[in-house]
Structure formats: C-alpha cells, structure tokens
C-alpha atoms as a PDB file:
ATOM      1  CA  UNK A   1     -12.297  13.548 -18.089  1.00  0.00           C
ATOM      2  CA  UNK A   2      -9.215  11.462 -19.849  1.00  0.00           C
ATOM      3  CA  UNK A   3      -7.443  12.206 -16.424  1.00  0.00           C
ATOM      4  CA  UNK A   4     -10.712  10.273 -13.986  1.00  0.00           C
ATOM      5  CA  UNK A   5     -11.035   7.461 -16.836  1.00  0.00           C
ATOM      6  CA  UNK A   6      -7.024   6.795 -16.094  1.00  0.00           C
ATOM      7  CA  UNK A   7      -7.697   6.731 -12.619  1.00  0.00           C
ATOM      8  CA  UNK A   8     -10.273   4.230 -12.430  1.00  0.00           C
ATOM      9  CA  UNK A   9      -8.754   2.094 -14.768  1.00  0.00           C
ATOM     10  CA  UNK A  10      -5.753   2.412 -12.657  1.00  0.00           C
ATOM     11  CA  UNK A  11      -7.707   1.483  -9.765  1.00  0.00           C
ATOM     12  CA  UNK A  12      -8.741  -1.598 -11.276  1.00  0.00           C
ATOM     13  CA  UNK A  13      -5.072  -2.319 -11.492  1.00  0.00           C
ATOM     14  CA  UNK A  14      -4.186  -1.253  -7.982  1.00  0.00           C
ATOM     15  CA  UNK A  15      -6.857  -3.563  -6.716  1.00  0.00           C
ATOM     16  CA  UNK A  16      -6.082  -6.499  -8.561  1.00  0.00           C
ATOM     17  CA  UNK A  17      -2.200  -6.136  -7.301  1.00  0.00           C
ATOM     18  CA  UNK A  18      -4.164  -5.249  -3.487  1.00  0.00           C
ATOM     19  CA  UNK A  19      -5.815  -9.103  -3.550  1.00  0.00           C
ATOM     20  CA  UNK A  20      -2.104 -10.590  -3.722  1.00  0.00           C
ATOM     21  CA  UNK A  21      -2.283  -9.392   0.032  1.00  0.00           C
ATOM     22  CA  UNK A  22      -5.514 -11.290   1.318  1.00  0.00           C
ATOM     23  CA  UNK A  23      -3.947 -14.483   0.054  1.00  0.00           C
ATOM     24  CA  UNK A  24      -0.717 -13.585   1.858  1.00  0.00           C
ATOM     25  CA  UNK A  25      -3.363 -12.703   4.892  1.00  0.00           C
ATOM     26  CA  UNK A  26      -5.195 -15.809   4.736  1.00  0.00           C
ATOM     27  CA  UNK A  27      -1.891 -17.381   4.726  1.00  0.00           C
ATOM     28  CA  UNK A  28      -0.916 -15.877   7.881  1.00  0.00           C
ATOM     29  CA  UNK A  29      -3.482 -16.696   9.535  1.00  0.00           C
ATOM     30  CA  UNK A  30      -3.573 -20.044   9.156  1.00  0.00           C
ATOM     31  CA  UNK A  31       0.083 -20.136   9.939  1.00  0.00           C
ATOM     32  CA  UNK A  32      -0.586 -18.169  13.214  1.00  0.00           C
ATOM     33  CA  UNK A  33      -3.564 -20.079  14.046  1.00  0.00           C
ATOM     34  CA  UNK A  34      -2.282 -23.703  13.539  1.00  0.00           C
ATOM     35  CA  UNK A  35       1.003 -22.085  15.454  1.00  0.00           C
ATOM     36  CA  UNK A  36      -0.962 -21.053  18.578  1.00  0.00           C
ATOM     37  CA  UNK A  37      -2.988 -24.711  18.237  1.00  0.00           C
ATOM     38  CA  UNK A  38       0.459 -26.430  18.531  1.00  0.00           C
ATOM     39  CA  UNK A  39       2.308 -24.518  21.413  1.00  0.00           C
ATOM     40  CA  UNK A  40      -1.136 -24.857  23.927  1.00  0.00           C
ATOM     41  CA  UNK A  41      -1.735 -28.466  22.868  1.00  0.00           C
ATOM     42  CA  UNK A  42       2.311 -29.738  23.482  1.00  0.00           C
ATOM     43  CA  UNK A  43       2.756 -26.607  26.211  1.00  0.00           C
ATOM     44  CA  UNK A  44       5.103 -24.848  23.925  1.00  0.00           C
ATOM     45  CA  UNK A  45       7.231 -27.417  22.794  1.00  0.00           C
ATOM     46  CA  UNK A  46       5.971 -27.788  19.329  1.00  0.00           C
ATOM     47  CA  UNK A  47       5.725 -24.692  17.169  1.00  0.00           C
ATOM     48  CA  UNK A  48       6.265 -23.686  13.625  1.00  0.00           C
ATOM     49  CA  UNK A  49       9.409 -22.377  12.929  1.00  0.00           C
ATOM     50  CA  UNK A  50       9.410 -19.070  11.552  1.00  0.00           C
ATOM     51  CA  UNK A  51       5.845 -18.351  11.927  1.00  0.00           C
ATOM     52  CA  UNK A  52       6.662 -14.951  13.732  1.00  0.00           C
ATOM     53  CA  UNK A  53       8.940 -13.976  10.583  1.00  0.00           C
ATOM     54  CA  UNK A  54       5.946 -15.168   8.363  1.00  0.00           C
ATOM     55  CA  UNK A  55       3.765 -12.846  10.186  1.00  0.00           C
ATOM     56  CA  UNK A  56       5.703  -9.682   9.926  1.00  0.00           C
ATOM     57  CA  UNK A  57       6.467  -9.882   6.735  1.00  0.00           C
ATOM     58  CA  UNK A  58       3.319 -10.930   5.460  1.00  0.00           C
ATOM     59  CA  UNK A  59       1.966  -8.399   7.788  1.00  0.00           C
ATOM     60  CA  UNK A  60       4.086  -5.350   6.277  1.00  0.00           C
ATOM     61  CA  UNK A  61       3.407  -6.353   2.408  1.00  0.00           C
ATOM     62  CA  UNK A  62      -0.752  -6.937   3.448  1.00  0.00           C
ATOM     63  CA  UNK A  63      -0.663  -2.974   5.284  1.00  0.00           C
ATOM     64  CA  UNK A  64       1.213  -1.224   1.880  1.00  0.00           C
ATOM     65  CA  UNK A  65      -0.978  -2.719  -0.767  1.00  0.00           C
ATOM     66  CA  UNK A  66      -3.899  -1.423   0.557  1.00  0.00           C
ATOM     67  CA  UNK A  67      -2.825   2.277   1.392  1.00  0.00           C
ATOM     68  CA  UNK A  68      -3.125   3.315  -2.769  1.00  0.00           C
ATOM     69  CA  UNK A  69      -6.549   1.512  -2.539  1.00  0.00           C
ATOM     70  CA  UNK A  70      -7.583   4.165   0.000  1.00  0.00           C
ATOM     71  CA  UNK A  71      -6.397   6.346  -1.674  1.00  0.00           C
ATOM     72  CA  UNK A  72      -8.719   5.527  -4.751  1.00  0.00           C
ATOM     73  CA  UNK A  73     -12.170   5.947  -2.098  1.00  0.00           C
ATOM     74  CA  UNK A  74     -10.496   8.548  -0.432  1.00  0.00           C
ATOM     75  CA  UNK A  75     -10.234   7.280   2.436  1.00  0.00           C
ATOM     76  CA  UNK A  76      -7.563   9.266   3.887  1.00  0.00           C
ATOM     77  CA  UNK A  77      -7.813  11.768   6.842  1.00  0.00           C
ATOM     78  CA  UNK A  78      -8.292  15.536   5.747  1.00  0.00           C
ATOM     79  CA  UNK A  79      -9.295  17.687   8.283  1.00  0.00           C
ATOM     80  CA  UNK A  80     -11.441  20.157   6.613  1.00  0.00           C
ATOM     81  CA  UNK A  81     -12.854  21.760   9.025  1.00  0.00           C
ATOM     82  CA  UNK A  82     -11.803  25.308   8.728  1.00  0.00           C
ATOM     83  CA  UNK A  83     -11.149  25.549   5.377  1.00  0.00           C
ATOM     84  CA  UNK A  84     -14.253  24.557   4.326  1.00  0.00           C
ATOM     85  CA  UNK A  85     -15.455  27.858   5.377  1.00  0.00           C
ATOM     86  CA  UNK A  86     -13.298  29.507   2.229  1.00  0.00           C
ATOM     87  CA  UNK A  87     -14.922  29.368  -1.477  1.00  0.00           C
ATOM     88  CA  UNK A  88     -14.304  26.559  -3.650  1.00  0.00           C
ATOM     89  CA  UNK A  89     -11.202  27.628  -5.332  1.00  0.00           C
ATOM     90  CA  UNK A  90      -8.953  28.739  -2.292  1.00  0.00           C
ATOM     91  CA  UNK A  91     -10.054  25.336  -1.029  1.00  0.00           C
ATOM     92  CA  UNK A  92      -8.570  23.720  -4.111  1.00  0.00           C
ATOM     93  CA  UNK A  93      -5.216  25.918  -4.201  1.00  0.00           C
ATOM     94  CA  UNK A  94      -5.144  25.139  -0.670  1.00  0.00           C
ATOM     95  CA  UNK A  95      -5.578  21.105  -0.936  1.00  0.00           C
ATOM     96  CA  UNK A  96      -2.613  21.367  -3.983  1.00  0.00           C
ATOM     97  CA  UNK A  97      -0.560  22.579  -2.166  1.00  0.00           C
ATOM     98  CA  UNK A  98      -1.066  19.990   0.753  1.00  0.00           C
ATOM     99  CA  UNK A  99      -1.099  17.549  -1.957  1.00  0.00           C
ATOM    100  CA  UNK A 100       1.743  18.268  -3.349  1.00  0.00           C
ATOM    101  CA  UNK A 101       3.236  17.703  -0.511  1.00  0.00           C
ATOM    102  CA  UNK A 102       2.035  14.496   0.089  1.00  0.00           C
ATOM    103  CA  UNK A 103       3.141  13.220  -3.123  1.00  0.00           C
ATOM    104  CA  UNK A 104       6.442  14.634  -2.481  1.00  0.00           C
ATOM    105  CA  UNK A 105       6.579  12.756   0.673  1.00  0.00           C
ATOM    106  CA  UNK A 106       5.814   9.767  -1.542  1.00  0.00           C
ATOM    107  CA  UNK A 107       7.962  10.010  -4.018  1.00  0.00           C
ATOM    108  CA  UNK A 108      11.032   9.950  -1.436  1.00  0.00           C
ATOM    109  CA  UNK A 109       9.209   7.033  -0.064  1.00  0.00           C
ATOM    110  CA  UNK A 110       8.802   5.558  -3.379  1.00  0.00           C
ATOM    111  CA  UNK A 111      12.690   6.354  -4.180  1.00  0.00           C
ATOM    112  CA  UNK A 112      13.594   4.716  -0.567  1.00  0.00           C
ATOM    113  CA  UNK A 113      12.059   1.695  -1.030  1.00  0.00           C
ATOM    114  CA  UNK A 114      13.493   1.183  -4.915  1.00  0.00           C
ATOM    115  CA  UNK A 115      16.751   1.239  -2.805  1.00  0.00           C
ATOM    116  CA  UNK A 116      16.025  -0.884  -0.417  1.00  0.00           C
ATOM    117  CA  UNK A 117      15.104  -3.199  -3.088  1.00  0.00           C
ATOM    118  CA  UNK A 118      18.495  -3.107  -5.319  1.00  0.00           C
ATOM    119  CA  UNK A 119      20.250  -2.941  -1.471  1.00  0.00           C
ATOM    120  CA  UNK A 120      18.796  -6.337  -0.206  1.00  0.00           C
ATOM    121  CA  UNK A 121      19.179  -8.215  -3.930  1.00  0.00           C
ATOM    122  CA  UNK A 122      22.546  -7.399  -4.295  1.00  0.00           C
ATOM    123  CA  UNK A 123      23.974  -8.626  -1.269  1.00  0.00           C
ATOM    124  CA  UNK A 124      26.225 -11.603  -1.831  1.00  0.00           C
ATOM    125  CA  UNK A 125      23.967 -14.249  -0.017  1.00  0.00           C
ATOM    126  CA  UNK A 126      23.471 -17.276  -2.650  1.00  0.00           C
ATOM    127  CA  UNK A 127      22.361 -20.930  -2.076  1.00  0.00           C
ATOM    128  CA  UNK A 128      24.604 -23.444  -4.125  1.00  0.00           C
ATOM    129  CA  UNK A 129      22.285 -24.181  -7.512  1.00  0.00           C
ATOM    130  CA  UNK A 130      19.419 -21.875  -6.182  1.00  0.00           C
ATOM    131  CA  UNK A 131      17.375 -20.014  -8.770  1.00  0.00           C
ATOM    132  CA  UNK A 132      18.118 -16.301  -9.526  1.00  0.00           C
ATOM    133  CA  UNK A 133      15.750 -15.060  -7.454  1.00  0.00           C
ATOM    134  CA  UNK A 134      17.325 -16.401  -4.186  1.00  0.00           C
ATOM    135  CA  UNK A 135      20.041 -14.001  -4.291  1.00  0.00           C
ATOM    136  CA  UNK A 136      19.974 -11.703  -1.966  1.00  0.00           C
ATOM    137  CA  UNK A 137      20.099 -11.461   1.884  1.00  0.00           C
ATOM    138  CA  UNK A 138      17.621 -14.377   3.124  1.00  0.00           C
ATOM    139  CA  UNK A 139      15.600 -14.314   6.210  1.00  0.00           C
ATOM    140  CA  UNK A 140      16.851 -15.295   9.825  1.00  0.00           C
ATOM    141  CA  UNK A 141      14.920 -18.636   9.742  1.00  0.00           C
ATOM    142  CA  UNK A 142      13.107 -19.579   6.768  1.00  0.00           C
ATOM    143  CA  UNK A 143      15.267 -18.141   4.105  1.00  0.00           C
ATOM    144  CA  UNK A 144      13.246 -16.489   2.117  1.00  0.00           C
ATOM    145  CA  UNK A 145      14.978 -13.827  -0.037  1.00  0.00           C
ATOM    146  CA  UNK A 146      13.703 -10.070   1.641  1.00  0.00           C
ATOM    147  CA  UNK A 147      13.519  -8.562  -1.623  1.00  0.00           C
ATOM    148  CA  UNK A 148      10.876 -10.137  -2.462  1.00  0.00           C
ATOM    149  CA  UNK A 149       8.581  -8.321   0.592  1.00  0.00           C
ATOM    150  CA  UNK A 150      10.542  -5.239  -0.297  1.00  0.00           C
ATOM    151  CA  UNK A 151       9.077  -5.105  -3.870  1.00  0.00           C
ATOM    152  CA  UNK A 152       5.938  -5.370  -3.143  1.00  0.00           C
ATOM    153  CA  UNK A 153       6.022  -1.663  -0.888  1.00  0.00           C
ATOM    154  CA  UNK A 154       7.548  -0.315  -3.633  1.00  0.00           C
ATOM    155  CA  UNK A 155       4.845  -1.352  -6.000  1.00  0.00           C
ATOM    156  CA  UNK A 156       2.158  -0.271  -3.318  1.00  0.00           C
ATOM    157  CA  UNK A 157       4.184   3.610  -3.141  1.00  0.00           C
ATOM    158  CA  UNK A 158       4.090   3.825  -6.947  1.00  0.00           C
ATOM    159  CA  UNK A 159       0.688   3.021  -7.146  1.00  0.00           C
ATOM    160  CA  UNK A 160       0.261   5.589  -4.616  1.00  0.00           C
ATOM    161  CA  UNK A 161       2.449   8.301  -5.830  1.00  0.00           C
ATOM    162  CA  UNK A 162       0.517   7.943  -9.227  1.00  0.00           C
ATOM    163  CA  UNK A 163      -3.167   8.128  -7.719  1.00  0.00           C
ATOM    164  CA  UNK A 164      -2.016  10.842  -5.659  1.00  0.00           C
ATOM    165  CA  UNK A 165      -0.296  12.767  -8.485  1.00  0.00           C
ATOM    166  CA  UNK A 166      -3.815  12.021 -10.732  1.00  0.00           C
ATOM    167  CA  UNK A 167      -5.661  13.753  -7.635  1.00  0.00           C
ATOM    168  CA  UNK A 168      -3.522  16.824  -6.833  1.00  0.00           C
ATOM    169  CA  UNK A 169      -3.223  16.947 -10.885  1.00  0.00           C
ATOM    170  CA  UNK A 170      -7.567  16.828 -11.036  1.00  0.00           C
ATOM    171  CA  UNK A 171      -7.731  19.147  -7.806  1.00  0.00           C
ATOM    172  CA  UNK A 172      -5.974  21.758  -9.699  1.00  0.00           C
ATOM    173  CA  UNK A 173      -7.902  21.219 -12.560  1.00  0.00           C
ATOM    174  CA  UNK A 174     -11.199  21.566 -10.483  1.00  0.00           C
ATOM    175  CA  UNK A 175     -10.305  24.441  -9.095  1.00  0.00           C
ATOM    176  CA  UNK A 176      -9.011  26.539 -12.135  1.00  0.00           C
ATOM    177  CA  UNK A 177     -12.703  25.365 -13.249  1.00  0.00           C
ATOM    178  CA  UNK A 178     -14.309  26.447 -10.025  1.00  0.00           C
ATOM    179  CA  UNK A 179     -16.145  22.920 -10.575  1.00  0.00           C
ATOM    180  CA  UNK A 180     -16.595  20.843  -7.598  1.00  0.00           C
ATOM    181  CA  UNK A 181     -16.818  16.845  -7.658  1.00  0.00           C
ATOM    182  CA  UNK A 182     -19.644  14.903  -9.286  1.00  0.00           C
ATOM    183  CA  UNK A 183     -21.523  13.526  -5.078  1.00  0.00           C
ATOM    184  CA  UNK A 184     -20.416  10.192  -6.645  1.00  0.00           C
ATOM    185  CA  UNK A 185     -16.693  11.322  -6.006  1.00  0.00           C
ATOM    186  CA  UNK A 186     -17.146  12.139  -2.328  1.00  0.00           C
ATOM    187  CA  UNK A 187     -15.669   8.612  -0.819  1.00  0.00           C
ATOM    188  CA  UNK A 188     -17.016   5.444   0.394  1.00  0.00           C
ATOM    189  CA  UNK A 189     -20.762   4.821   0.542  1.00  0.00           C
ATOM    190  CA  UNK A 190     -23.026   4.018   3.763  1.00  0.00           C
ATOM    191  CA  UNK A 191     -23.187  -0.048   2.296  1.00  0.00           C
ATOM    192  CA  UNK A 192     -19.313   0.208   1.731  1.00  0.00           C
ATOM    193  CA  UNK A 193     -19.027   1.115   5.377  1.00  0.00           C
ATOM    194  CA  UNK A 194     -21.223  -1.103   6.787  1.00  0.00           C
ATOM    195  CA  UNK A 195     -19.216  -3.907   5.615  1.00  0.00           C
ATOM    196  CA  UNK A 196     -15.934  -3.438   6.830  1.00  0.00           C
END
C-alpha cells in the first residue's frame, strides 16, 4: 500500500514537471503559426529565424515529458491477448519479467541521456560575460545552449524508470499475493478518453 501511495504522489510530481511541456507547446505554436503567417503574406521572404530549430526542440522535450505520464494511466501497449488465458500469477511472473525488461531498457536510456547531458555542457562553447548556464555547445541559429533540451529527457526517463520500477516492483507483489488490481487501477476512464 506504502508502494501505490509513492506512486501517486510521484505522479503528482511527474505531472507537474509534464505541464513545463504545454507551455513549451503553446510556445511553438505560436512561433510556427506567426512563422507560416509571415512567409505566405511577404511570399517567403520574411520568416522567423530559427523557428524550425524552435520546433524540434520544443517538439522532442514536449514528446519525453509525457511518456512517464502514460505510464502512470497505463497507457502503454501490452498485448495481452494470449496470456490472459493463464491464471493470475503466471500472468504476473510473466509481465515481471517483460517489465523488467523494460525498465532495463530504461535505465540505459536514462544512463544515455545523463551523458548526453555532461557531453553537450562541457564542450568549450562560451559567450564573452554569458551566464554559467550558456556553456555548452549552442544551437545552429538561435544559440540556445542544447543541454538545456537534453535535461529535460533525462528528467522525463527517470521519472519513467522510477514508475516503471514501482510497477514491475507492485506486479510482483500482486502476484506473490495472487491479488489482482483494485477496477480503479485498470487505466484511463471512458470521460478521460473522450477528451483527448
């Protein structure tokens, strides 16, 4: 029970971090939008200049925070289809084991992107009398420092290295009980759905 009460208030946490990306979406949008308004309306002269760099990594960073939060509603594809045939526990030693996995898979993700992180900070790449955090190697056209984007994925693979550990770790659990979930447990709801 101490295990699900983590979890959600984990989930609170991964959510919170997941609305940094709408404002980076509504961002890009706009950008995009006023973008397209300028190249029809001068016939392509005009434009903003690094919009497309804007986009992707905006794009990237919006895509990452969300995959722990889908996590959380499991949202994820299983294909259940023949194991659901099996009893209750098999089908819980059997999802372990495919979790496991998957947070293995993670984890090297997780440990990739910590890399990528310390790889695009420390190279030599510094604006005369430019704060700390403009170290780094800088975008093609606006400059920003590519850390920064980098960061937030590994954020987003913690978060979902952790929910997935708390699930194969509750899984196990489950099935050692021979307990299945609380119908609560089972994913999104029909409203939830709907308003996608």
């Amino acid at each position: 029970m101490k295990l699900q009460k983590f979890r959600a208030a984990f989930g609170r946490v991964v959510v919170g971090i997941g609305y940094i990306s709408l404002v980076m979406l509504f961002i890009m949008v706009i950008v995009v939008a006023v973008d397209v308004v300028l190249r029809k309306i001068s016939g392509g002269s005009m434009r903003i200049d690094g919009s497309n760099e804007i986009t992707g990594f905006f794009m990237v960073v919006v895509c990452t925070l969300w995959i722990p939060a889908l996590q959380l509603k499991n949202g994820h594809i299983l294909v259940t289809l023949f194991t659901d045939k099996f009893p209750y526990r098999f089908r819980c030693f059997w999802l372990c084991v495919i979790m496991l996995l998957e947070s293995a898979v993670i984890a090297l993700l997780t440990i990739g992107a910590y890399r990528k992180v310390i790889d695009l900070f420390t190279v030599v790449k510094r604006v005369e009398g430019a704060p700390w955090w403009m170290s780094g190697r800088l975008t093609d056209v606006l400059n920003m420092p590519m850390w920064l984007f980098a960061v937030f994925v590994l954020i987003a693979f913690l978060e979902y290295f952790i929910i997935s550990l708390i699930d194969t770790i509750q899984l196990c659990i489950d099935g050692i009980k021979n307990e299945p979930p609380a119908p609560a447990d089972k994913g999104w709801s029909e409203d939830e759905v709907k308003g996608i």
